[in-house]
Protein backbone atom coordinates (compact mmCIF):
# COMPACT_ATOMS: atom_id res chain seq x y z
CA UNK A 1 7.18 -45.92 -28.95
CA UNK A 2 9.35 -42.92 -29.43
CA UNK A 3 12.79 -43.38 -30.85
CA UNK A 4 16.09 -41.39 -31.17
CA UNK A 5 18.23 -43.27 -32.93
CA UNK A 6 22.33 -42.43 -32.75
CA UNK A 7 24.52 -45.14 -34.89
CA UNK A 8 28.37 -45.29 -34.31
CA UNK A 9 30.55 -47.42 -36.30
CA UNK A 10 33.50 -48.86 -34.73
CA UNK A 11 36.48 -49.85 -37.41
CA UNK A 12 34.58 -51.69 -40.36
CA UNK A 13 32.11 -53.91 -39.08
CA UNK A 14 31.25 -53.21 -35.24
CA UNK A 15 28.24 -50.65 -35.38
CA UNK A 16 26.43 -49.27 -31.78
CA UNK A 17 23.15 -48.02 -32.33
CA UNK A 18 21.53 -46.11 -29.39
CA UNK A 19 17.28 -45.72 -28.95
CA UNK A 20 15.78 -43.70 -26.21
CA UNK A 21 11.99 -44.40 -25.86
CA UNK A 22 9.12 -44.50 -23.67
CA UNK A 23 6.95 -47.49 -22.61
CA UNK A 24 3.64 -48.59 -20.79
CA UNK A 25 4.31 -51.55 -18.52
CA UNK A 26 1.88 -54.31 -17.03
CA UNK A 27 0.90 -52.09 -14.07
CA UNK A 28 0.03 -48.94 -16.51
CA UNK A 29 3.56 -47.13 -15.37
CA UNK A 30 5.37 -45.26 -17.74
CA UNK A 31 9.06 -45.97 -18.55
CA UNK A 32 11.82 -44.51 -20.40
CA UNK A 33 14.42 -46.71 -21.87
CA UNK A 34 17.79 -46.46 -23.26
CA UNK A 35 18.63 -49.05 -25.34
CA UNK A 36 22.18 -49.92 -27.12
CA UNK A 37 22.20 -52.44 -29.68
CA UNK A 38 25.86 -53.27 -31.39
CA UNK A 39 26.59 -55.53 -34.43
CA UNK A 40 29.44 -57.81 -33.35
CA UNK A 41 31.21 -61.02 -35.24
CA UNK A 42 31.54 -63.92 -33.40
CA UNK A 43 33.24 -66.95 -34.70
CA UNK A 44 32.13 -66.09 -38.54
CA UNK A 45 28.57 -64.93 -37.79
CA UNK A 46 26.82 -61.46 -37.02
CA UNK A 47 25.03 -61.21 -33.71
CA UNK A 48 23.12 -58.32 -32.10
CA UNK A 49 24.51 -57.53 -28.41
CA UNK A 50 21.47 -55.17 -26.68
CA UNK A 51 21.51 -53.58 -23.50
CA UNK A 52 18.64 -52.02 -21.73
CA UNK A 53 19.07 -49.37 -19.14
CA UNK A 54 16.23 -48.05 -17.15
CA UNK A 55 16.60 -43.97 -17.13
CA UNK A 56 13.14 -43.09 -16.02
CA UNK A 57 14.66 -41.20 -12.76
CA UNK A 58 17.10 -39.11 -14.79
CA UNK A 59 14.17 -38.09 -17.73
CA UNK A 60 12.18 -36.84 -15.32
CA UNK A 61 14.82 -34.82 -13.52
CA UNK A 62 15.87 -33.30 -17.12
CA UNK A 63 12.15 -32.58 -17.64
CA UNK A 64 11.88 -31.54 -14.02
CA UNK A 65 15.09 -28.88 -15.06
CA UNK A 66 13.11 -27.82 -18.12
CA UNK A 67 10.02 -26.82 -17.08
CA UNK A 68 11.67 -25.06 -13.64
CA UNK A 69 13.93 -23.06 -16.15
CA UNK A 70 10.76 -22.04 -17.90
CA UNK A 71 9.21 -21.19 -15.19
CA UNK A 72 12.43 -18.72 -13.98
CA UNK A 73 12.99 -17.39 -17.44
CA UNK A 74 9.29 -15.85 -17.60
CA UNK A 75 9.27 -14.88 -13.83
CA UNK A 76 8.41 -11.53 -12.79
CA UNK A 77 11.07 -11.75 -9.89
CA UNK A 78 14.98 -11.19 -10.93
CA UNK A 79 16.65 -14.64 -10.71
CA UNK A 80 20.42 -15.15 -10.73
CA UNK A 81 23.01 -17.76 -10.18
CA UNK A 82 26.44 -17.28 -8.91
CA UNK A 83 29.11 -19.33 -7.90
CA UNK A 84 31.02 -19.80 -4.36
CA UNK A 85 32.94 -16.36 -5.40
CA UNK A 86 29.65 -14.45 -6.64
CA UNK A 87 30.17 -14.92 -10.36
CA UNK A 88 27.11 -15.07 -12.23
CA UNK A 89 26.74 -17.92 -14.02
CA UNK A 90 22.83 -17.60 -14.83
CA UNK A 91 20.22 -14.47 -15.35
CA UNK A 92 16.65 -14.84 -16.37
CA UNK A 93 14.87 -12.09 -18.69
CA UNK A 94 13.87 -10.08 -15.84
CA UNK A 95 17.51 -9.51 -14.42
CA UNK A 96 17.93 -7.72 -17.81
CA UNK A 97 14.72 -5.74 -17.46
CA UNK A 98 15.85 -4.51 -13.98
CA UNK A 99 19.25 -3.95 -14.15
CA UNK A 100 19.57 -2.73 -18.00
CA UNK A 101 22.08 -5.25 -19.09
CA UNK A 102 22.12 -8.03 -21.67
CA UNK A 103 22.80 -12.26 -19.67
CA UNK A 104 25.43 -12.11 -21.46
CA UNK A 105 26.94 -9.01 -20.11
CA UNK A 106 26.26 -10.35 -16.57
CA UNK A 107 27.56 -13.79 -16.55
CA UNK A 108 30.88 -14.00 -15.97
CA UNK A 109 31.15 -10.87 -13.98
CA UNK A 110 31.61 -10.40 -10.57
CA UNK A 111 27.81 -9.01 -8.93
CA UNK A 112 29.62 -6.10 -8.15
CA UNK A 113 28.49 -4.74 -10.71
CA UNK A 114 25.37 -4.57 -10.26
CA UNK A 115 25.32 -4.26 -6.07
CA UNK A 116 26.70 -1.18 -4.32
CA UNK A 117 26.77 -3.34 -1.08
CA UNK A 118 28.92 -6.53 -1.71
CA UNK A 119 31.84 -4.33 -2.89
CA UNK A 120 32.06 -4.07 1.18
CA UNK A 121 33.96 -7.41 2.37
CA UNK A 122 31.88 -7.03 5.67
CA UNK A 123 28.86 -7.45 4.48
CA UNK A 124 29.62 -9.88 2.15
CA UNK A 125 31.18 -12.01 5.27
CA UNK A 126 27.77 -11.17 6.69
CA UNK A 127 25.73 -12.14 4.49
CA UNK A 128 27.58 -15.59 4.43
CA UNK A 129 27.15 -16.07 7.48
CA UNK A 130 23.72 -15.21 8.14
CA UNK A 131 22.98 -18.24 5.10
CA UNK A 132 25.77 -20.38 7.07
CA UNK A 133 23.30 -20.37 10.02
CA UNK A 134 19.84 -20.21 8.60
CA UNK A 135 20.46 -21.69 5.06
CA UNK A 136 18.95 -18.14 3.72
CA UNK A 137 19.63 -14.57 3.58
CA UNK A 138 17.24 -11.73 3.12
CA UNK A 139 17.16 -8.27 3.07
CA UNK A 140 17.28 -4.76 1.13
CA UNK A 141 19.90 -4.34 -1.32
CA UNK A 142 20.99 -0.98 -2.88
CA UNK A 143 21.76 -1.78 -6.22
CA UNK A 144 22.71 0.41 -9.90
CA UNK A 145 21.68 -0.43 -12.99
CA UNK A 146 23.99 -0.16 -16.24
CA UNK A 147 23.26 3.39 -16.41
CA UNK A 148 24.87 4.34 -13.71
CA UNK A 149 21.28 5.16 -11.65
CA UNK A 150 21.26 3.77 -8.11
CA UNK A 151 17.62 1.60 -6.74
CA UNK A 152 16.83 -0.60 -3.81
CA UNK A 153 15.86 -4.10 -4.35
CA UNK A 154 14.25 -6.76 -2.13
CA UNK A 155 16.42 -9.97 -2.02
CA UNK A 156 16.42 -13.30 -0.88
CA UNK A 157 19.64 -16.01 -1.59
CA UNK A 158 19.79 -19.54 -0.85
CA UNK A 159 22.87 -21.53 -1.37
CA UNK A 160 23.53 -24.45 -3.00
CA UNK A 161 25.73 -26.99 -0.92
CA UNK A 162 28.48 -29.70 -2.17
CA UNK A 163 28.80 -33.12 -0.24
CA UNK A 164 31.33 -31.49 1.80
CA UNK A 165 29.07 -28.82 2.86
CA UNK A 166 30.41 -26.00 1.23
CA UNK A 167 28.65 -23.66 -0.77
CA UNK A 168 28.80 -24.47 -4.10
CA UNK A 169 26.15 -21.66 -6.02
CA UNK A 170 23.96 -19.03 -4.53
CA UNK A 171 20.74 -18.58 -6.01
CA UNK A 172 19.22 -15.14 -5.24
CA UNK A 173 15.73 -14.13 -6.40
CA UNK A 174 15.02 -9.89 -6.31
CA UNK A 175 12.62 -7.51 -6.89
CA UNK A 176 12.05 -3.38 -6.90
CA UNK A 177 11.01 -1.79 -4.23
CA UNK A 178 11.17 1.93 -4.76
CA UNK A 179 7.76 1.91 -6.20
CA UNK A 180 6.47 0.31 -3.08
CA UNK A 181 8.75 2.93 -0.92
CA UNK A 182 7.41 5.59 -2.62
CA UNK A 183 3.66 4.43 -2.22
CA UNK A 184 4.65 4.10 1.14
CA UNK A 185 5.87 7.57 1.60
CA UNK A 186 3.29 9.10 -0.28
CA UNK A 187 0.51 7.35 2.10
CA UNK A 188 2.42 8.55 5.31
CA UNK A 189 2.46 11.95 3.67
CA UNK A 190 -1.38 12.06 3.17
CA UNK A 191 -1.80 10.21 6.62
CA UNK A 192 0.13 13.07 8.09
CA UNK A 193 -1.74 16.02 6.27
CA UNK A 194 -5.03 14.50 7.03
CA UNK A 195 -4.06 14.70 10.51
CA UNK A 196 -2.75 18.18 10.55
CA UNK A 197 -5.82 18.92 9.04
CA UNK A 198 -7.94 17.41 10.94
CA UNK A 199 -6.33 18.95 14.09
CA UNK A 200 -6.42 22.66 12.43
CA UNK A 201 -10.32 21.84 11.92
CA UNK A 202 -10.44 21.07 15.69
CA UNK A 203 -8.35 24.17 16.67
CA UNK A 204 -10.68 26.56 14.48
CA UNK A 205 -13.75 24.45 15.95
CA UNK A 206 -12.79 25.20 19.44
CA UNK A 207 -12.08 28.87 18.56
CA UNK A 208 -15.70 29.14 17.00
CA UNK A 209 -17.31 26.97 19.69
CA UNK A 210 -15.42 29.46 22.46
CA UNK A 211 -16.62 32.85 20.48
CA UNK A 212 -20.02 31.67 20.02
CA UNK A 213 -20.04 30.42 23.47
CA UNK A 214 -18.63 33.89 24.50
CA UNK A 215 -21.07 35.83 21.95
CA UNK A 216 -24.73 34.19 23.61
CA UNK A 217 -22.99 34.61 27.33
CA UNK A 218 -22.49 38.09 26.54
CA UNK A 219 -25.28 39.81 24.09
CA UNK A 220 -28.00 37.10 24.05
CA UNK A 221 -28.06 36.20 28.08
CA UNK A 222 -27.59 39.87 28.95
CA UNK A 223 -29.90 41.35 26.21
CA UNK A 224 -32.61 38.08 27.90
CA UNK A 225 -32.06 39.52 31.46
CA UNK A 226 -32.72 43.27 30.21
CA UNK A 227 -35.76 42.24 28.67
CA UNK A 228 -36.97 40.16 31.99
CA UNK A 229 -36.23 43.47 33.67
CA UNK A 230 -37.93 45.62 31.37
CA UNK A 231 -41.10 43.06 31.25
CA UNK A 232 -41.31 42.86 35.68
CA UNK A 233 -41.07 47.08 35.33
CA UNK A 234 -44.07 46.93 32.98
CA UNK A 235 -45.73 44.13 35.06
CA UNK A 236 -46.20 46.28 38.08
CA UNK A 237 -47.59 49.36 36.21
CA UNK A 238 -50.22 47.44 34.59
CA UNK A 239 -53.27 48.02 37.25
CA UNK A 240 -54.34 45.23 39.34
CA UNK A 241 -58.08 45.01 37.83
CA UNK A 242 -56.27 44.14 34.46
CA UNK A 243 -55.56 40.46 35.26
CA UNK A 244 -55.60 39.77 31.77
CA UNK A 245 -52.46 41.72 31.32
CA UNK A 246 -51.20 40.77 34.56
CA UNK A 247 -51.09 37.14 33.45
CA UNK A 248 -49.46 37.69 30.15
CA UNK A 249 -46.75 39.28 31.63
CA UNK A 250 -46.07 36.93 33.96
CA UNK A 251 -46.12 33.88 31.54
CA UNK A 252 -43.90 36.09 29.37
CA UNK A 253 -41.55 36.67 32.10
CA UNK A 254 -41.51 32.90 33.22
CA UNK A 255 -40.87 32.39 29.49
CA UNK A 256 -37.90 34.70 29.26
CA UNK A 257 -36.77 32.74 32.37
CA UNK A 258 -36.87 29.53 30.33
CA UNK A 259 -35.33 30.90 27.47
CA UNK A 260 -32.31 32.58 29.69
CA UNK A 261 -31.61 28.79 31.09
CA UNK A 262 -31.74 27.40 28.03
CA UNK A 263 -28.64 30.14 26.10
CA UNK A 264 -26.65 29.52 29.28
CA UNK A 265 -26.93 26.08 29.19
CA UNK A 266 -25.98 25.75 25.16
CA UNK A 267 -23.48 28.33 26.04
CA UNK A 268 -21.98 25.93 28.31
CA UNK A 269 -22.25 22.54 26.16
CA UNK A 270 -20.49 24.84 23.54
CA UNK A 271 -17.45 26.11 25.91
CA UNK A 272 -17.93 25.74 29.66
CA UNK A 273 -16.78 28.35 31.09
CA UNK A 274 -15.20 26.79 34.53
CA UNK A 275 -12.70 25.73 31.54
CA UNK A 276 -11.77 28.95 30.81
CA UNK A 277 -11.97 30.61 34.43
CA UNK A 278 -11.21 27.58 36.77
CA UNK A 279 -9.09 24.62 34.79
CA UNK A 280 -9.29 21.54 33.98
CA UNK A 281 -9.76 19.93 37.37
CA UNK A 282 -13.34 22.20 38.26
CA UNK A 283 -14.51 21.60 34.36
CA UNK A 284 -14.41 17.44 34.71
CA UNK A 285 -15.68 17.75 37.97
CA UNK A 286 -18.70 19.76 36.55
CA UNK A 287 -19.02 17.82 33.40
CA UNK A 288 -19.25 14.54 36.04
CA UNK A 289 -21.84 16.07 38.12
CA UNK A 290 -23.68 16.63 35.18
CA UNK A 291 -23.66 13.14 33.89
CA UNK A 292 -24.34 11.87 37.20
CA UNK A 293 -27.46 14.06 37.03
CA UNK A 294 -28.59 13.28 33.65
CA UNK A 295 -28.08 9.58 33.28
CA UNK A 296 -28.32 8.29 37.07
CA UNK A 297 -25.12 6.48 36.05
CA UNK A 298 -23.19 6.85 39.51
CA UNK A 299 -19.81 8.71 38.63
CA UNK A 300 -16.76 8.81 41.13
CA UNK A 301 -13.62 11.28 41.14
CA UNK A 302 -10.08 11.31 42.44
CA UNK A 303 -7.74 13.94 41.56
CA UNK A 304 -4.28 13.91 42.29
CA UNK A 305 -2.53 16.63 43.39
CA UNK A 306 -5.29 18.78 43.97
CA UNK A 307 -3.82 21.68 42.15
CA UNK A 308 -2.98 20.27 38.63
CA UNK A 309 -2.40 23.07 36.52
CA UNK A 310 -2.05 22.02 32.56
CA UNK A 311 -2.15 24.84 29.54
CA UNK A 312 -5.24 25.97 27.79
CA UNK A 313 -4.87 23.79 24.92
CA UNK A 314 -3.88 20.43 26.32
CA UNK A 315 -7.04 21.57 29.30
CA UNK A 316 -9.24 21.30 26.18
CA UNK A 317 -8.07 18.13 24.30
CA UNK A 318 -8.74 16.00 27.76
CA UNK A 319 -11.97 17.66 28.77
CA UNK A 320 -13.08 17.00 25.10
CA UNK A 321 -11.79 13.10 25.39
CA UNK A 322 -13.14 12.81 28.81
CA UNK A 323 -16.96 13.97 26.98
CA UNK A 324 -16.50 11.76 23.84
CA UNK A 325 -15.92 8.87 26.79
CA UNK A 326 -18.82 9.49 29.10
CA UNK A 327 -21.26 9.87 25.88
CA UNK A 328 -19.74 6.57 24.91
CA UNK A 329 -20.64 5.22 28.04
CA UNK A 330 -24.77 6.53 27.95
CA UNK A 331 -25.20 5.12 24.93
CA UNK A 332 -23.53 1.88 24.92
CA UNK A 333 -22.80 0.63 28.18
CA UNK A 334 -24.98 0.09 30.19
CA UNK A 335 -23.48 0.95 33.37
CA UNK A 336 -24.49 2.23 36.98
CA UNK A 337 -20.33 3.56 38.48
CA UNK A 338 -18.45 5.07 36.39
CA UNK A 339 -14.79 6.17 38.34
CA UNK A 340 -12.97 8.88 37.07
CA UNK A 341 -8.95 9.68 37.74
CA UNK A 342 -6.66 12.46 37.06
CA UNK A 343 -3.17 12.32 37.59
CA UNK A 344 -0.21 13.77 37.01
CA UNK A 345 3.11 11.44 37.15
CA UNK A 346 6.37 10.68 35.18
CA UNK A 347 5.90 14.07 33.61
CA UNK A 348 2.52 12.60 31.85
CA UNK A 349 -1.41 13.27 32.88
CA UNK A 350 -3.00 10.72 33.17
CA UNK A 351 -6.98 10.40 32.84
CA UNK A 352 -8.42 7.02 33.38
CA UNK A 353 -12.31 6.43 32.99
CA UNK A 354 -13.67 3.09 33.91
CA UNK A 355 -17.03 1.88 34.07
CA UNK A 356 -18.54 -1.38 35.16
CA UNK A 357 -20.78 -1.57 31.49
CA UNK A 358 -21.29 -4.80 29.45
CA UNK A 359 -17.27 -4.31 28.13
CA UNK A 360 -16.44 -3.17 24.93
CA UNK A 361 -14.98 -5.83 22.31
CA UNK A 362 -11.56 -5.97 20.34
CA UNK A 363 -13.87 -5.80 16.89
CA UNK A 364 -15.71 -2.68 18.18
CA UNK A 365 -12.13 -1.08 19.75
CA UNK A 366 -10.70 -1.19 16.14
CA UNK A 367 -13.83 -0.83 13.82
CA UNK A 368 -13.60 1.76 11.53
CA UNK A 369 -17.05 3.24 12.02
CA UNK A 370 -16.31 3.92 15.62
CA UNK A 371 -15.65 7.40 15.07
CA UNK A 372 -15.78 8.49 19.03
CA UNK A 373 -12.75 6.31 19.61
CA UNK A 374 -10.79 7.58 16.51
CA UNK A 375 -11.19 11.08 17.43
CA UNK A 376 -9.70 10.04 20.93
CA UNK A 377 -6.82 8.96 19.53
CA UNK A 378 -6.67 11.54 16.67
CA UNK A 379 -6.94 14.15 19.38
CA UNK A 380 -4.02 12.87 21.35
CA UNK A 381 -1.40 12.19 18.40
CA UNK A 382 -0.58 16.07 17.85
CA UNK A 383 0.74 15.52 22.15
CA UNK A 384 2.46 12.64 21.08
CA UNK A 385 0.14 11.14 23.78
CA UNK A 386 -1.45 7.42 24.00
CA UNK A 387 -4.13 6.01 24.26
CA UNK A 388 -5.20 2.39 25.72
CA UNK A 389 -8.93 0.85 25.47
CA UNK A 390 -9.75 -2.24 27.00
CA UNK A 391 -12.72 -3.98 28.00
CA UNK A 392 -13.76 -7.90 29.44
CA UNK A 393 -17.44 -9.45 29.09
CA UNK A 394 -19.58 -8.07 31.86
CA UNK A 395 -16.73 -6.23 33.56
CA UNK A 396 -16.43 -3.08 32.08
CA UNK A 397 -14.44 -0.86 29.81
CA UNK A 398 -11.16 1.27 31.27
CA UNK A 399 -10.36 4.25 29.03
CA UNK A 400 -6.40 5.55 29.45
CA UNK A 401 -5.19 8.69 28.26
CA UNK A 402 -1.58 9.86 28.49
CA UNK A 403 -0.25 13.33 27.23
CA UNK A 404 3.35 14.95 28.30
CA UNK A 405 3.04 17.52 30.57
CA UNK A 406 5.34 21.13 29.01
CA UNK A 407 8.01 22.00 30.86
């Protein structure tokens, strides 16, 4: 039993002495009782008059109270009280760590001091209101500390309501966010760098791709065919009872036939040249022919207008998309029609692959390791284009590309 004892002596012989303890009852239950005990005469003789009052409820609130101030004073977050007309009436430890000012510099003032935003009657009233309707408010506050130095806090406020319904406190709970702005800016920075540089390394690619391209068209093929001529010229000196000779000269011109196929054709992969001479329209149709040639997959066209003429560089980014797709498609698909549309509307082209494959899956449309798809995308975010993947079980995957068409 636990006692606190409290005696009060009333004129010279009436004495009240008060005892709060704690007890285990029948059941096992803990109880806390208040007992009064008082000395009183009655007709010549002491007695003891004791009262017993049950104030289990109300210890537990008060230790309830306790341990939740503990808990605020050592809370990371910035916790504050203020009445109905925003005086602070209670800080915890970190409201002095974030604003710079002792509790006892803040309660009693108005929060005005420490809030660059209520000083405005309008957004106080909106504020208000907004925990009027929802029973909360939350939002970023612009806030200066003691110094003078201005910072953007996080907050949430609750208020506390009478009987009557009106507000009675507001309890508000905030926290800095400037670090977490400028982490945020920082990371859109490098986000944006690494895309500028990863469309400069695609520019100078292309450039390189196009001069190399350029370089075996020109020297190697041409130097290839000079040789071929030079080797047939040889070929019919060399006298016909010399069929070893005869031979050799033929394999070696079949072999310089071989060889000349082969540049043009890396020439191509590298930079077709329909790209450069013809557009965008002849390269796809081309780069389709030759799908449809190498895989067997089926692959259908429909352009629309005819005639669509788009600049050099934009030409490049979709022809380069519309390869990325169909290699996605022979490897992964497993599909027999692929249809293939270019249009131009609402001042946007518009290429749309589909294919009738196994479907690709939301997991596989935003895994990380699908580096096809995110050089898509990365390819149309300098056009401030868009790109939309979608696929269904057994029906396919549909590939649209959008970029603005210049003026």
């Amino acid at each position: 039993m636990i006692k606190q004892a409290q005696k009060k002596q009333t004129g010279d012989k009436d004495i009240t002495i008060h005892y709060s303890y704690r007890i285990i009852t029948k059941s096992g239950n803990v109880k806390w009782i208040e007992q009064y005990s008082k000395t009183i005469t009655f007709e010549g003789k002491n007695a003891d008059l004791i009262t017993l009052i049950d104030i289990t409820e109300r210890k537990r609130a008060e230790e309830d109270k306790e341990r939740l101030f503990k808990a605020v004073e050592i809370a990371k977050e910035a916790v504050s009280i203020q009445s109905a007309d925003l005086i602070t009436v209670y800080a915890n430890d970190a409201m002095e760590k974030l604003f710079g000012y002792k509790k006892r510099e803040l309660i009693g003032k108005h929060v005005s001091i420490l809030d660059t935003d209520v000083t405005s009657e309008s957004t106080v009233r909106q504020i208000v209101e907004d925990i009027e309707k929802h029973g909360y408010w939350e939002g970023e506050v612009h806030n200066k500390r003691k110094d003078g130095s201005e910072f953007i806090t996080y907050a949430s406020t609750t208020a506390i309501k009478g009987k009557d319904g009106k507000i009675i406190d507001f309890i508000s709970t905030q926290h800095d966010i400037i670090e977490r702005r400028r982490a945020e800016e920082e990371l859109r920075d490098s986000r944006e760098q690494l895309r500028n540089l990863a469309g400069h390394l695609q520019s100078v690619r292309e450039e390189e791709r196009t001069t190399i391209a350029r370089e075996i068209h020109d020297e190697l093929a041409q130097a290839l065919t000079a040789l071929k001529m030079d080797i047939s010229w040889l070929g019919k000196r060399i006298p016909k009872d010399q069929k070893i000779l005869r031979e050799k000269t033929r394999a070696m011109t079949e072999l310089t036939d071989t060889t000349i196929k082969t540049v043009k054709k890396i020439s191509t992969e590298l930079r077709p040249g329909l790209l450069d001479d013809l557009g965008l329209v002849a390269a796809i149709e081309w780069q389709a022919e030759e799908f449809q040639n190498r895989t067997g997959i089926t692959c259908r066209i429909d352009v629309d207008p005819e005639d669509i003429m788009v600049g050099e560089k934009r030409s490049t980014t979709l022809f380069r998309i519309f390869q990325e797709t169909l290699t996605n498609i022979a490897r992964h698909a497993h599909a027999t029609t692929v249809t293939v549309s270019l249009k131009e509307k609402d001042s946007s082209l518009e290429l749309r692959v589909r294919d009738n494959g196994k479907g690709i899956t939301k997991e596989q449309i935003s895994d990380p390791q699908s580096f096809g798809l995110i050089g898509i995308r990365e390819r149309v975010h300098p056009w401030k284009g868009e790109v939309k993947i979608s696929g269904r079980p057994g029906k396919g995957t549909t590939v649209v590309v959008r970029i603005p068409v210049a003026n």
